[in-house]
C-alpha atoms as a PDB file:
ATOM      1  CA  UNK A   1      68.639 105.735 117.128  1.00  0.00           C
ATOM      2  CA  UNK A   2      70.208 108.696 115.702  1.00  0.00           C
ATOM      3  CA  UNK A   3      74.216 108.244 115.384  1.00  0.00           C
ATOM      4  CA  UNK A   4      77.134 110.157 115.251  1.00  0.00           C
ATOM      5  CA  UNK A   5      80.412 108.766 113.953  1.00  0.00           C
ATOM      6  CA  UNK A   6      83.958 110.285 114.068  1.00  0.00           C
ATOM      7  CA  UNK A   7      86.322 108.983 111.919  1.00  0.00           C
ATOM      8  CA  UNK A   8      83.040 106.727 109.789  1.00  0.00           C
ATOM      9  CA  UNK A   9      85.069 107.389 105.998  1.00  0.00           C
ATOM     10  CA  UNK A  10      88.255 105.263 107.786  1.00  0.00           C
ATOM     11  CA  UNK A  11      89.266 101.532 107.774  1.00  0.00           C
ATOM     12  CA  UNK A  12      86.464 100.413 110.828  1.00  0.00           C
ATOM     13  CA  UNK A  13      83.829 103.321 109.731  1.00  0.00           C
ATOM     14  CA  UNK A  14      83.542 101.931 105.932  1.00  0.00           C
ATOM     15  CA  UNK A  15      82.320  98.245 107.654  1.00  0.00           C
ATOM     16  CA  UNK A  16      80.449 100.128 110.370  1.00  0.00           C
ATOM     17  CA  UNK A  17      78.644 102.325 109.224  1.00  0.00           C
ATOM     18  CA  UNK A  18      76.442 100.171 106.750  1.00  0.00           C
ATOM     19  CA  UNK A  19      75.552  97.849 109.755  1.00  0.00           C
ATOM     20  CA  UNK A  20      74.509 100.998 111.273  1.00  0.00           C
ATOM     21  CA  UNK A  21      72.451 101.829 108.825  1.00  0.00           C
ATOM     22  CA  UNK A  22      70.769  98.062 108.261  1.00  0.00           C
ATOM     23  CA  UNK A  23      70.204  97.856 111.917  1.00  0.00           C
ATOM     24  CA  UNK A  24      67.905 100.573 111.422  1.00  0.00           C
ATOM     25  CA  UNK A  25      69.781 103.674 112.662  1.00  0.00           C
ATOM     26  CA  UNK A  26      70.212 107.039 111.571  1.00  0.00           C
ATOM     27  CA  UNK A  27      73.676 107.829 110.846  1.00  0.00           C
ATOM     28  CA  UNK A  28      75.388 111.125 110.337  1.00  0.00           C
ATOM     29  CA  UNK A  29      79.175 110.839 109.425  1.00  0.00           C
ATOM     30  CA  UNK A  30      81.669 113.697 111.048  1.00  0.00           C
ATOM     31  CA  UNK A  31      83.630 114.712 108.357  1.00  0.00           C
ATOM     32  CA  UNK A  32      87.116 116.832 108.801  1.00  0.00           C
ATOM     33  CA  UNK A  33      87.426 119.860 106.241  1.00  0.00           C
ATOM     34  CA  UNK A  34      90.298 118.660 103.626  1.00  0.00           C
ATOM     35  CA  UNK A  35      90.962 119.031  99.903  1.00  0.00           C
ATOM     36  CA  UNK A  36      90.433 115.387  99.047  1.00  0.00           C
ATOM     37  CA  UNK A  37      86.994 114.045  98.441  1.00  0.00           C
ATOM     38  CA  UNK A  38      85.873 112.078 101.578  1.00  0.00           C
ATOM     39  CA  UNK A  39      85.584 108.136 100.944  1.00  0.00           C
ATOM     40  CA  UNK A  40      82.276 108.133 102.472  1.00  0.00           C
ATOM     41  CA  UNK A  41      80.575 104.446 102.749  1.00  0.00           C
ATOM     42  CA  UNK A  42      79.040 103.523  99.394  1.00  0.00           C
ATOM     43  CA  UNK A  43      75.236 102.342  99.162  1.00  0.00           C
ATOM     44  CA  UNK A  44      74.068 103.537 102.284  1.00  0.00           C
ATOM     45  CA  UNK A  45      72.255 106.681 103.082  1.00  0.00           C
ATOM     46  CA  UNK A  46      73.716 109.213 105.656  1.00  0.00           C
ATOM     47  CA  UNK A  47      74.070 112.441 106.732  1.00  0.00           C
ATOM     48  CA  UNK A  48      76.718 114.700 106.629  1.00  0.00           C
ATOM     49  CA  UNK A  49      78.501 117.372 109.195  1.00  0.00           C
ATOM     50  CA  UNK A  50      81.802 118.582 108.606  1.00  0.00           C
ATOM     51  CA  UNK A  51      83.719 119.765 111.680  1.00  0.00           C
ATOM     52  CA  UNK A  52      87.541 119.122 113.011  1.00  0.00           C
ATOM     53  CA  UNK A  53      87.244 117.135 116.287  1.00  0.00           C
ATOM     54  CA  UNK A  54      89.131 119.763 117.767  1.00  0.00           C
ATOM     55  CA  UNK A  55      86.072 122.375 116.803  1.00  0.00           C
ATOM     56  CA  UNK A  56      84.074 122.871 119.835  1.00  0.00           C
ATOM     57  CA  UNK A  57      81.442 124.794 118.134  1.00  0.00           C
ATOM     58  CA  UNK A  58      81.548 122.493 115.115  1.00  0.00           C
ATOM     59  CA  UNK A  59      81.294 119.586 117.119  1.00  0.00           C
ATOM     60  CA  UNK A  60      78.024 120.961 119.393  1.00  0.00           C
ATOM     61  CA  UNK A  61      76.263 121.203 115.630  1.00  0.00           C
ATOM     62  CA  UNK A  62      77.167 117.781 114.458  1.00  0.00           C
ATOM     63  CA  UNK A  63      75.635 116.433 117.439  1.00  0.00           C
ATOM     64  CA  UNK A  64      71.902 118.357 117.376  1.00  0.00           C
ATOM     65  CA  UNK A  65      69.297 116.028 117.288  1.00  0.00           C
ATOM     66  CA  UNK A  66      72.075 112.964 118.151  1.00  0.00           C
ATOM     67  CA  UNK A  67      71.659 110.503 120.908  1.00  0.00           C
ATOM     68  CA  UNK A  68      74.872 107.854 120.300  1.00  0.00           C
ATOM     69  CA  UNK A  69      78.606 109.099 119.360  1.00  0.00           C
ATOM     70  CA  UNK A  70      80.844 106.404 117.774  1.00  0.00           C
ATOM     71  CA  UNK A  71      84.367 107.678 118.123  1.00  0.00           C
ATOM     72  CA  UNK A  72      86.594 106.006 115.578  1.00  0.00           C
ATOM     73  CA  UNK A  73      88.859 109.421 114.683  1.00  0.00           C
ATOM     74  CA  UNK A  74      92.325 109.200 115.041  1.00  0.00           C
ATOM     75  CA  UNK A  75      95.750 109.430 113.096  1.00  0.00           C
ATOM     76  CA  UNK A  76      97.815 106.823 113.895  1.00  0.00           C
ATOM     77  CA  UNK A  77      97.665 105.577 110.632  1.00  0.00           C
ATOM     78  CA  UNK A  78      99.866 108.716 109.342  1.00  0.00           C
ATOM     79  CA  UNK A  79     102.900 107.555 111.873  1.00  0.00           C
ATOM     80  CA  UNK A  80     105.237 110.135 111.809  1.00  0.00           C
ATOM     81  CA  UNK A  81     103.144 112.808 110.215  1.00  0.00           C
ATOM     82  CA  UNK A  82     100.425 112.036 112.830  1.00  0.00           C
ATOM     83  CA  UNK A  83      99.620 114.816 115.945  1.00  0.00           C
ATOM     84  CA  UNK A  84      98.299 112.285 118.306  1.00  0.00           C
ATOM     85  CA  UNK A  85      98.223 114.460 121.278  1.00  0.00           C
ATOM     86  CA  UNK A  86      95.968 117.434 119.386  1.00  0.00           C
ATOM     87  CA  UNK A  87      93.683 114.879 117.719  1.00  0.00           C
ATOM     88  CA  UNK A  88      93.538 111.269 119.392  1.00  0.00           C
ATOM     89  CA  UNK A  89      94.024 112.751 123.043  1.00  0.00           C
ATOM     90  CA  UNK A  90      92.598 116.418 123.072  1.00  0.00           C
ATOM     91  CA  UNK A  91      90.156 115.834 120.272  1.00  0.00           C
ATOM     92  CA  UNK A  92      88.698 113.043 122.342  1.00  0.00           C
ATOM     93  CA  UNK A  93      88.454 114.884 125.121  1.00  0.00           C
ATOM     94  CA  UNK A  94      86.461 117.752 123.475  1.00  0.00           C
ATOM     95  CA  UNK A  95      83.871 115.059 121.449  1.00  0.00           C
ATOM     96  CA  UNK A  96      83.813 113.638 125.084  1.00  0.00           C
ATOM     97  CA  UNK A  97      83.212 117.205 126.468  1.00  0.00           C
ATOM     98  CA  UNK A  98      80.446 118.330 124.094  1.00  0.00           C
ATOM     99  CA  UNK A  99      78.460 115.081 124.065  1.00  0.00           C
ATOM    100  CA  UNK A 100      78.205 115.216 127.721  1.00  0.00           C
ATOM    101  CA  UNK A 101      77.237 119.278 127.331  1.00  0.00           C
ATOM    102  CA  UNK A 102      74.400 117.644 124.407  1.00  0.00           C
ATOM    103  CA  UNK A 103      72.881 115.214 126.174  1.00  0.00           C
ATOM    104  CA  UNK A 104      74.330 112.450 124.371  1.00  0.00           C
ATOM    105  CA  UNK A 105      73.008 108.913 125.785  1.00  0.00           C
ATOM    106  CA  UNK A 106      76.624 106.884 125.320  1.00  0.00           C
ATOM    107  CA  UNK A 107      80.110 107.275 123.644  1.00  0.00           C
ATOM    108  CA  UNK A 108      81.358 104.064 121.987  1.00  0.00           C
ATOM    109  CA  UNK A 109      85.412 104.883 121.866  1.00  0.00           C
ATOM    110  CA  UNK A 110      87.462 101.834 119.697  1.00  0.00           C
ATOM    111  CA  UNK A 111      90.800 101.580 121.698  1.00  0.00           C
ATOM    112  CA  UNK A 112      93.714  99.507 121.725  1.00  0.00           C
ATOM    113  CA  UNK A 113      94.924  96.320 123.576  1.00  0.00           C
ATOM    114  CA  UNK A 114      97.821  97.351 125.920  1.00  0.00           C
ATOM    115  CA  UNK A 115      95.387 101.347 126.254  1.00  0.00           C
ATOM    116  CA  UNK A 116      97.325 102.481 129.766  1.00  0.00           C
ATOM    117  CA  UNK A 117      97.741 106.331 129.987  1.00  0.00           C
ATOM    118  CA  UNK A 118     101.148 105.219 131.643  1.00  0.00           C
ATOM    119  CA  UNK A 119     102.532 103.110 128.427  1.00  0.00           C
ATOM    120  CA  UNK A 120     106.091 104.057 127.673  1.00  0.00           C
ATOM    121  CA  UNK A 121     104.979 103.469 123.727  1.00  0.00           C
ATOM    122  CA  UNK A 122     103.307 106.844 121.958  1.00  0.00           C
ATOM    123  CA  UNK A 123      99.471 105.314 120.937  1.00  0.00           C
ATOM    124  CA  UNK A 124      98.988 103.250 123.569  1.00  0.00           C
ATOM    125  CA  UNK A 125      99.696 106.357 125.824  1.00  0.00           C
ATOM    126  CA  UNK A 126      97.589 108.501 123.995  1.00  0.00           C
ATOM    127  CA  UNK A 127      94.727 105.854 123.861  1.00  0.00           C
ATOM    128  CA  UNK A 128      94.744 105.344 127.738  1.00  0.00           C
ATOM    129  CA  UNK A 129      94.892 109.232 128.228  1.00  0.00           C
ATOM    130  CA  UNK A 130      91.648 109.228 125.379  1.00  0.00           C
ATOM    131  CA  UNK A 131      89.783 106.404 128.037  1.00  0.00           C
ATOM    132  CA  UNK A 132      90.211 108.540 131.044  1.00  0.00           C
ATOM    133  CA  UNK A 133      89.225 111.483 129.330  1.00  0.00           C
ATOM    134  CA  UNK A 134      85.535 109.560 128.426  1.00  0.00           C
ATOM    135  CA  UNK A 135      85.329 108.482 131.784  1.00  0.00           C
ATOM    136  CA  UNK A 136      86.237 111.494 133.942  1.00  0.00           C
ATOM    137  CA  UNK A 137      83.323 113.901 131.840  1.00  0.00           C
ATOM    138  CA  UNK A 138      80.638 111.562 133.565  1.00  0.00           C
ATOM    139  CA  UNK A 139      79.197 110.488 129.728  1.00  0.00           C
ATOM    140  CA  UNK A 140      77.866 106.819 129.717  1.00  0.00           C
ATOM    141  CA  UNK A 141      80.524 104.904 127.552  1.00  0.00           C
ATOM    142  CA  UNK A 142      81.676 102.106 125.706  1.00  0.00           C
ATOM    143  CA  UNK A 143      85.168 100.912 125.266  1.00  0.00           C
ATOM    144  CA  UNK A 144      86.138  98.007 123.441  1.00  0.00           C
ATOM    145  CA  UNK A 145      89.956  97.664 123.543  1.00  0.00           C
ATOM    146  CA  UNK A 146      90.501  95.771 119.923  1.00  0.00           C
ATOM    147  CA  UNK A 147      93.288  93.415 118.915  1.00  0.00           C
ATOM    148  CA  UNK A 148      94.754  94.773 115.747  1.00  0.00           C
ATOM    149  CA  UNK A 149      91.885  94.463 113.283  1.00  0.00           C
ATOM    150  CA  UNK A 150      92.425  93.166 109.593  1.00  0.00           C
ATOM    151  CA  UNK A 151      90.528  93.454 106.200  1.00  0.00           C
ATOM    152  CA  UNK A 152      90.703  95.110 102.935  1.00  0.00           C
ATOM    153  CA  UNK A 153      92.371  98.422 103.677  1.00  0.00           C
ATOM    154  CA  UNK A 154      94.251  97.468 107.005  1.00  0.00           C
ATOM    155  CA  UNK A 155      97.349  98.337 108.414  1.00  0.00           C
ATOM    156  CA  UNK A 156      98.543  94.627 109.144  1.00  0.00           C
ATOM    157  CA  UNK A 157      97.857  92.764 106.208  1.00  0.00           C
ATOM    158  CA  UNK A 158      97.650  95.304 103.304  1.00  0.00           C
ATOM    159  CA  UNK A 159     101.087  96.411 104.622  1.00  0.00           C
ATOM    160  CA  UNK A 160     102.489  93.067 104.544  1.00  0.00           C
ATOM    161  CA  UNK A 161     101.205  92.561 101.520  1.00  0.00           C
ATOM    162  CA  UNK A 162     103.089  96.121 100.129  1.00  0.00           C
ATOM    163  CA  UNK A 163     106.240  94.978 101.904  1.00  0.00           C
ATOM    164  CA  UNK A 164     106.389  91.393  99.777  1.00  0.00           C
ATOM    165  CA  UNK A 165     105.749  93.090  96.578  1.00  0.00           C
ATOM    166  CA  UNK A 166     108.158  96.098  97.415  1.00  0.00           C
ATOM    167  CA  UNK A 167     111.427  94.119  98.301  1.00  0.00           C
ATOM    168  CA  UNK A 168     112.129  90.940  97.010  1.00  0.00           C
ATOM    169  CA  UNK A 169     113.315  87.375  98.696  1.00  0.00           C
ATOM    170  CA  UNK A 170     113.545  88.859 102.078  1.00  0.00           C
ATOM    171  CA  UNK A 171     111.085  89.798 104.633  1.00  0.00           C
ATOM    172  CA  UNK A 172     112.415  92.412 107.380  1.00  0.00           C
ATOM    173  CA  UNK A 173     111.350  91.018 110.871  1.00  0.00           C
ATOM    174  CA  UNK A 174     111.430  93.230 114.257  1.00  0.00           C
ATOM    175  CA  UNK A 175     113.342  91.576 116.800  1.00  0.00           C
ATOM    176  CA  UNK A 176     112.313  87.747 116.885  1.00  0.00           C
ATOM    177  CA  UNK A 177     109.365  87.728 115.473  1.00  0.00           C
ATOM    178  CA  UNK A 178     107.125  86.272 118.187  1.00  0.00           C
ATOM    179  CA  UNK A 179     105.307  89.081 119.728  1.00  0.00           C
ATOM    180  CA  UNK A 180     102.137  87.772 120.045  1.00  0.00           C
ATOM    181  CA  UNK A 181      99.137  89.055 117.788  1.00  0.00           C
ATOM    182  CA  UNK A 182      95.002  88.386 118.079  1.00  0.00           C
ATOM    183  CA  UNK A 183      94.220  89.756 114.619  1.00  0.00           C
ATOM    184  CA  UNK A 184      89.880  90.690 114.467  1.00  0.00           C
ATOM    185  CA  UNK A 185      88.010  90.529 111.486  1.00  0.00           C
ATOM    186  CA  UNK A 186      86.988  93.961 111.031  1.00  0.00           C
ATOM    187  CA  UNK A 187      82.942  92.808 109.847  1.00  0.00           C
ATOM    188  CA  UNK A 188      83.278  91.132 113.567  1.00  0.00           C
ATOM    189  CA  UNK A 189      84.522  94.174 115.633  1.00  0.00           C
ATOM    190  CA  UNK A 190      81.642  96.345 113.425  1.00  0.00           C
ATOM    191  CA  UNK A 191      79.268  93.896 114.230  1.00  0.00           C
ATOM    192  CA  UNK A 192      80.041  93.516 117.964  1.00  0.00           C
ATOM    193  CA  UNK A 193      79.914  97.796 117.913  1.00  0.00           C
ATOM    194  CA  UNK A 194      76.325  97.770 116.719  1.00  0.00           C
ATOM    195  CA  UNK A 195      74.968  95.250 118.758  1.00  0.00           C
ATOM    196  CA  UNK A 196      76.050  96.528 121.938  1.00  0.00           C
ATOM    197  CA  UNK A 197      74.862  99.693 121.289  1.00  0.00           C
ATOM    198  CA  UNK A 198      71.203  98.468 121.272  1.00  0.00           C
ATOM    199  CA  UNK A 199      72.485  96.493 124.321  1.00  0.00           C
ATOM    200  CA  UNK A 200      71.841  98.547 127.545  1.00  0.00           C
ATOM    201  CA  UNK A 201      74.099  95.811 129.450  1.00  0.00           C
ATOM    202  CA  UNK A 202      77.321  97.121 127.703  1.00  0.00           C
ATOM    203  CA  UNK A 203      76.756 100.679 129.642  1.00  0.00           C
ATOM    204  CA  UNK A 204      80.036 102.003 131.271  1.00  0.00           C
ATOM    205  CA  UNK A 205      82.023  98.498 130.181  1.00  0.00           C
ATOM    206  CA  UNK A 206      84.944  98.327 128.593  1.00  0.00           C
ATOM    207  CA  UNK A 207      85.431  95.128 126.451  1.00  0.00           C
ATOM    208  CA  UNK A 208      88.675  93.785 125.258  1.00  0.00           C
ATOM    209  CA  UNK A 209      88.231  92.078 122.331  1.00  0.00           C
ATOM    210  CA  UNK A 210      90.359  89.945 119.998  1.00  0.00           C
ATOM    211  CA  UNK A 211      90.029  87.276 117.229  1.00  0.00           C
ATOM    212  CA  UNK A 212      89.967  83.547 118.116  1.00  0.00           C
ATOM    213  CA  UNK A 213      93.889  82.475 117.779  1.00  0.00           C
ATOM    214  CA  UNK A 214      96.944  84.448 119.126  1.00  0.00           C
ATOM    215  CA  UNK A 215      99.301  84.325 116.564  1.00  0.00           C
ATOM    216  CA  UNK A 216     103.248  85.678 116.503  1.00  0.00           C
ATOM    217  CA  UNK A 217     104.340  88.300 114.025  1.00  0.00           C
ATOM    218  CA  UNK A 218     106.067  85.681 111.659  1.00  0.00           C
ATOM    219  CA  UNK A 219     103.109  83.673 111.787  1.00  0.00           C
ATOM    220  CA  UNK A 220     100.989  86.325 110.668  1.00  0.00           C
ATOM    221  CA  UNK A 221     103.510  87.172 107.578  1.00  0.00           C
ATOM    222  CA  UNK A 222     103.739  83.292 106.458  1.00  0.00           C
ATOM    223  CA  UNK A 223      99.912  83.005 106.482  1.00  0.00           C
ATOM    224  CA  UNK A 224      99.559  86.162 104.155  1.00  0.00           C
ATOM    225  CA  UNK A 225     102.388  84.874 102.093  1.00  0.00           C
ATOM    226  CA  UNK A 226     100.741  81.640 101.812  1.00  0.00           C
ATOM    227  CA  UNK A 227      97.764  83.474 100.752  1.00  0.00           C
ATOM    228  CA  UNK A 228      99.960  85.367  98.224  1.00  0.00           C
ATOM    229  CA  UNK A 229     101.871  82.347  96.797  1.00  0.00           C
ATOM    230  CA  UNK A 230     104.601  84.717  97.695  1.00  0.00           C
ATOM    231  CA  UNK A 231     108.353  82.799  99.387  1.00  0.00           C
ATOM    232  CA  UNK A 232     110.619  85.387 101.518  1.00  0.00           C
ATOM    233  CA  UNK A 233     113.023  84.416 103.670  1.00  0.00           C
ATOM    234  CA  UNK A 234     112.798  86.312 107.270  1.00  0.00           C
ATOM    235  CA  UNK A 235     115.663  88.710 107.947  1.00  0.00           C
ATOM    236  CA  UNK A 236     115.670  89.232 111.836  1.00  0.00           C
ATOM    237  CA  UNK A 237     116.723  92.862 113.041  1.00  0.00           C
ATOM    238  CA  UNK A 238     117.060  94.816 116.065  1.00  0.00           C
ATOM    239  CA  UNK A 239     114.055  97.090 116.668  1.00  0.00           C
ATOM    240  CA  UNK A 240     116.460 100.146 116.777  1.00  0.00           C
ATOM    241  CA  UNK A 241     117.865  99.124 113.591  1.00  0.00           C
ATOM    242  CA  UNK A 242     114.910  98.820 111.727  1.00  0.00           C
ATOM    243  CA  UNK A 243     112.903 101.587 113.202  1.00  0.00           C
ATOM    244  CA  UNK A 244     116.063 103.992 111.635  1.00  0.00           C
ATOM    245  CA  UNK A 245     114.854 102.518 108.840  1.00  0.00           C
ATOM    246  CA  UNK A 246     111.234 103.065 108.647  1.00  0.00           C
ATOM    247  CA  UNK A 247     111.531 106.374 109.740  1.00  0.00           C
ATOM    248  CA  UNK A 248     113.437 106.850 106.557  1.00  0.00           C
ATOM    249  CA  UNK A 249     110.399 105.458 104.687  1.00  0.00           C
ATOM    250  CA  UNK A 250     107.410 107.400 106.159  1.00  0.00           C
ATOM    251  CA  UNK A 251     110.028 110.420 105.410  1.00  0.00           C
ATOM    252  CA  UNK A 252     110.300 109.663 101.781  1.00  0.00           C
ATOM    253  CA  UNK A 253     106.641 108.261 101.554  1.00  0.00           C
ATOM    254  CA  UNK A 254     104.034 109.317 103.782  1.00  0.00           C
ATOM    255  CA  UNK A 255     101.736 106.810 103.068  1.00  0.00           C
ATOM    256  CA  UNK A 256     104.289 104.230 104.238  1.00  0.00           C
ATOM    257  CA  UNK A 257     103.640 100.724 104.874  1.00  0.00           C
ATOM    258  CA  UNK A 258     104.838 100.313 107.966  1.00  0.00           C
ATOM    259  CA  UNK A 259     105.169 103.344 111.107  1.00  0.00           C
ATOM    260  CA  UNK A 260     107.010 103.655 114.213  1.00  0.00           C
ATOM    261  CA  UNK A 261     104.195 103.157 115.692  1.00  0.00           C
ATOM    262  CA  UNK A 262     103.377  99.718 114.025  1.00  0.00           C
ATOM    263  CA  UNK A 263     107.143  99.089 115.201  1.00  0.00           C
ATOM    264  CA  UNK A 264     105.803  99.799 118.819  1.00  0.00           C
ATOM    265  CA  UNK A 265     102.445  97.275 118.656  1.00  0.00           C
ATOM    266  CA  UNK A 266     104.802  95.057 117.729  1.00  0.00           C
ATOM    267  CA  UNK A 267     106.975  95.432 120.529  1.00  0.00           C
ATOM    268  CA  UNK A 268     105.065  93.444 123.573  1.00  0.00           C
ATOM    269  CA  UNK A 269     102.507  91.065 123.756  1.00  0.00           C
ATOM    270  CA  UNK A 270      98.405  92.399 122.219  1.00  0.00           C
ATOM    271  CA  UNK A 271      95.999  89.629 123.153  1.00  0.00           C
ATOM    272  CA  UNK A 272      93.354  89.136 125.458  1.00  0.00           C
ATOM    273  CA  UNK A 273      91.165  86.324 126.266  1.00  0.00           C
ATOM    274  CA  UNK A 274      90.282  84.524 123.017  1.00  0.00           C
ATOM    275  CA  UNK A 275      86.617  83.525 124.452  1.00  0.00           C
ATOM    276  CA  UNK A 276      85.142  87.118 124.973  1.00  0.00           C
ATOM    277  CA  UNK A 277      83.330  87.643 121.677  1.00  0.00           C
ATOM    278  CA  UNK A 278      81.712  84.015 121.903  1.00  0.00           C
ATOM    279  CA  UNK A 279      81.180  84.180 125.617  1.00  0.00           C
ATOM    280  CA  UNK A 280      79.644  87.865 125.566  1.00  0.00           C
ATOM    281  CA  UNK A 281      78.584  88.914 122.378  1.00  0.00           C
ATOM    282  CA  UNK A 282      77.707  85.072 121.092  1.00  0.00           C
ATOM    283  CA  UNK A 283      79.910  85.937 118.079  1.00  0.00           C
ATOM    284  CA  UNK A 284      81.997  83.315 116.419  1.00  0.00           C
ATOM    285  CA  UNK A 285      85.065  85.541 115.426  1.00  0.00           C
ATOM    286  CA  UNK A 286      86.670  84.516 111.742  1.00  0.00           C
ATOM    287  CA  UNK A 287      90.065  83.508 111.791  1.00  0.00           C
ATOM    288  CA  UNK A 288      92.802  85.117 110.260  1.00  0.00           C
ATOM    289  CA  UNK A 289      93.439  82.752 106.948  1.00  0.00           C
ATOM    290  CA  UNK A 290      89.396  82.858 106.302  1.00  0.00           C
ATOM    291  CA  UNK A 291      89.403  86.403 105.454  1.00  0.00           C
ATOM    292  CA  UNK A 292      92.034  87.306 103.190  1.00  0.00           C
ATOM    293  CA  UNK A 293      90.571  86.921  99.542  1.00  0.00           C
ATOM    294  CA  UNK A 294      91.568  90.825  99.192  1.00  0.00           C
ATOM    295  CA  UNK A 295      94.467  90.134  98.765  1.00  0.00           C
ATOM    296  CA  UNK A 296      94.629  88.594  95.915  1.00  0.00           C
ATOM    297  CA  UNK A 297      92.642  90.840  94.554  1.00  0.00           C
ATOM    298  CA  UNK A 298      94.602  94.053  94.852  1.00  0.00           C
ATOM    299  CA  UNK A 299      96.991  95.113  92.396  1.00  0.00           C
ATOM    300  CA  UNK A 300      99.818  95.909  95.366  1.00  0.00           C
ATOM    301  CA  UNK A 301     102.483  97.303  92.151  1.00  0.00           C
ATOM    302  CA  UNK A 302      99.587  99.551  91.387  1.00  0.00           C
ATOM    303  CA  UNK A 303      99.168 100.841  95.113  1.00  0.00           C
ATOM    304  CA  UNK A 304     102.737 101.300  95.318  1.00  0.00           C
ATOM    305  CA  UNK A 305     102.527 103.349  92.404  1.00  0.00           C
ATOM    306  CA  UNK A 306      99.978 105.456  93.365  1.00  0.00           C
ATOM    307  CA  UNK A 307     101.521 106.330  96.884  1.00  0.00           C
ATOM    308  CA  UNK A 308     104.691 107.527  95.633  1.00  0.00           C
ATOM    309  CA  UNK A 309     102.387 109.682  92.871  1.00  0.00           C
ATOM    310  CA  UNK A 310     100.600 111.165  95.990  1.00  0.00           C
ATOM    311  CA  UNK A 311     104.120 112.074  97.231  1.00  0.00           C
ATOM    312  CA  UNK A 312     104.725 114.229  94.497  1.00  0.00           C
ATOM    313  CA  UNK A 313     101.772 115.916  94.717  1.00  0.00           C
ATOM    314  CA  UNK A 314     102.111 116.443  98.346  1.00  0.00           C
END
């Protein structure tokens, strides 16, 4: 098949995309105009169209000749710095608009655990509003509502990671610490994507999807530190408290390890039913402590180095 993916150069499109491309498809990244060379997936070979997903015209090019659309674009990751109603809400309504208008066969969307257009916290609002969007154009869809997905390049563990190299002895912890987490192996979300799109039974479904143990915030931090050798004790703070805080660090340095909005995942419950992946997709999901070799081999001094560099350049 010939496939179109938003947002392929970002944290799930750099392990997509090359299963893509094994699996036999043709793949054509969507690439926003910026300054900055794109990090486009290394060692396979695809196409390239560069359009904003907010480009209608742009858009209706990038998709000639297409028959799948694999929406991954959003920018979340750039918290406070992020415009999530222009680009995660109204930019998936247009790719959602146009595909229908091309005759595109199905739009796989990645959403989040907790998606409900009526969600009192920012990207789960905006990722409920994106699912209605899909489904109200008429498009044949899929939906797979992740858990929060880990790997080399995350938000959940590279961040932690930062945060233990950043400020010694102490780790700061949201609230109690227990809000449940169902971290996913991001080769096992990528693989589940490009199965079910040769799968005509995953038509107009939407999946929730999760690793294979629900774990609590503080249990995800002692498992990376375990990883790390690293020993912090927890400092426990209230959520208000701490988000001052972090909005004081995406203001002095934009690429941030932690967001308000990471503040707000944490804030309730993200799990689903652990059997789904096994039961559906007859995919044994990896657990969290099986996939964390990259940590220890990142130089996290060196990233922290190069992010406030990029601040000054900025």
């Amino acid at each position: 098949m010939n496939i179109l993916v938003t947002g392929g150069t970002g944290f799930i499109g750099q392990a997509l995309v090359p299963k893509l491309v094994e699996a036999g498809h043709q793949v054509r990244l969507l690439i926003r105009p910026a300054k900055r060379t794109p990090r486009v997936p290394k060692g396979v070979a695809v196409q390239i169209a560069v359009s904003s997903v907010t480009d209608a015209r742009g858009l209706r090019s990038a998709m000639t000749g297409m028959e799948i659309v694999v929406h991954l674009a959003g920018v979340e990751r750039q918290g406070a710095y992020a415009d999530i109603m222009r680009i995660d809400i109204e930019g998936t309504r247009l790719v959602a608009q146009v595909a229908k208008e091309s005759g595109i066969e199905r739009l796989v969307f990645v959403s989040h655990l907790g998606a409900d257009r009526f969600s009192a916290f920012p990207v789960s609002k905006a990722k409920g509003l994106a699912e209605e969007a899909i489904r109200s154009t008429g498009i044949n869809y899929t939906i797979f509502r992740s858990g929060v997905v880990f790997g080399k390049g995350d938000v959940l563990t590279s961040g932690i990671a930062q945060l233990l190299v950043a400020i010694p002895f102490i780790f700061f912890v949201p609230g109690d610490g227990r809000s449940l987490l169902q971290p996913i192996w991001v080769e096992d979300l990528a693989t589940v994507i490009t199965w079910a799109i040769d799968d005509p039974q995953t038509l107009n479904q939407i999946y929730e999807v999760g690793g294979p143990e629900m774990l609590s915030f503080c249990e995800v931090v002692q498992t990376v530190m375990e990883v790390m050798g690293k020993r912090h004790r927890f400092f426990y703070l209230p959520p208000p408290l701490l988000r001052g805080l972090t909005v004081f660090l995406e203001t002095s340095l934009p690429r941030s390890p932690v967001s308000v909005f990471w503040l707000d995942y944490l804030a309730v419950n993200r799990t689903c039913s652990i059997d789904t992946l096994p039961r559906l997709f007859h995919l044994k999901p990896s657990r969290l402590s099986q996939r964390l070799d990259y940590l220890n081999t990142t130089n996290w001094r060196r990233v922290l180095g190069q992010q406030l560099r990029w601040r000054g350049e900025a």
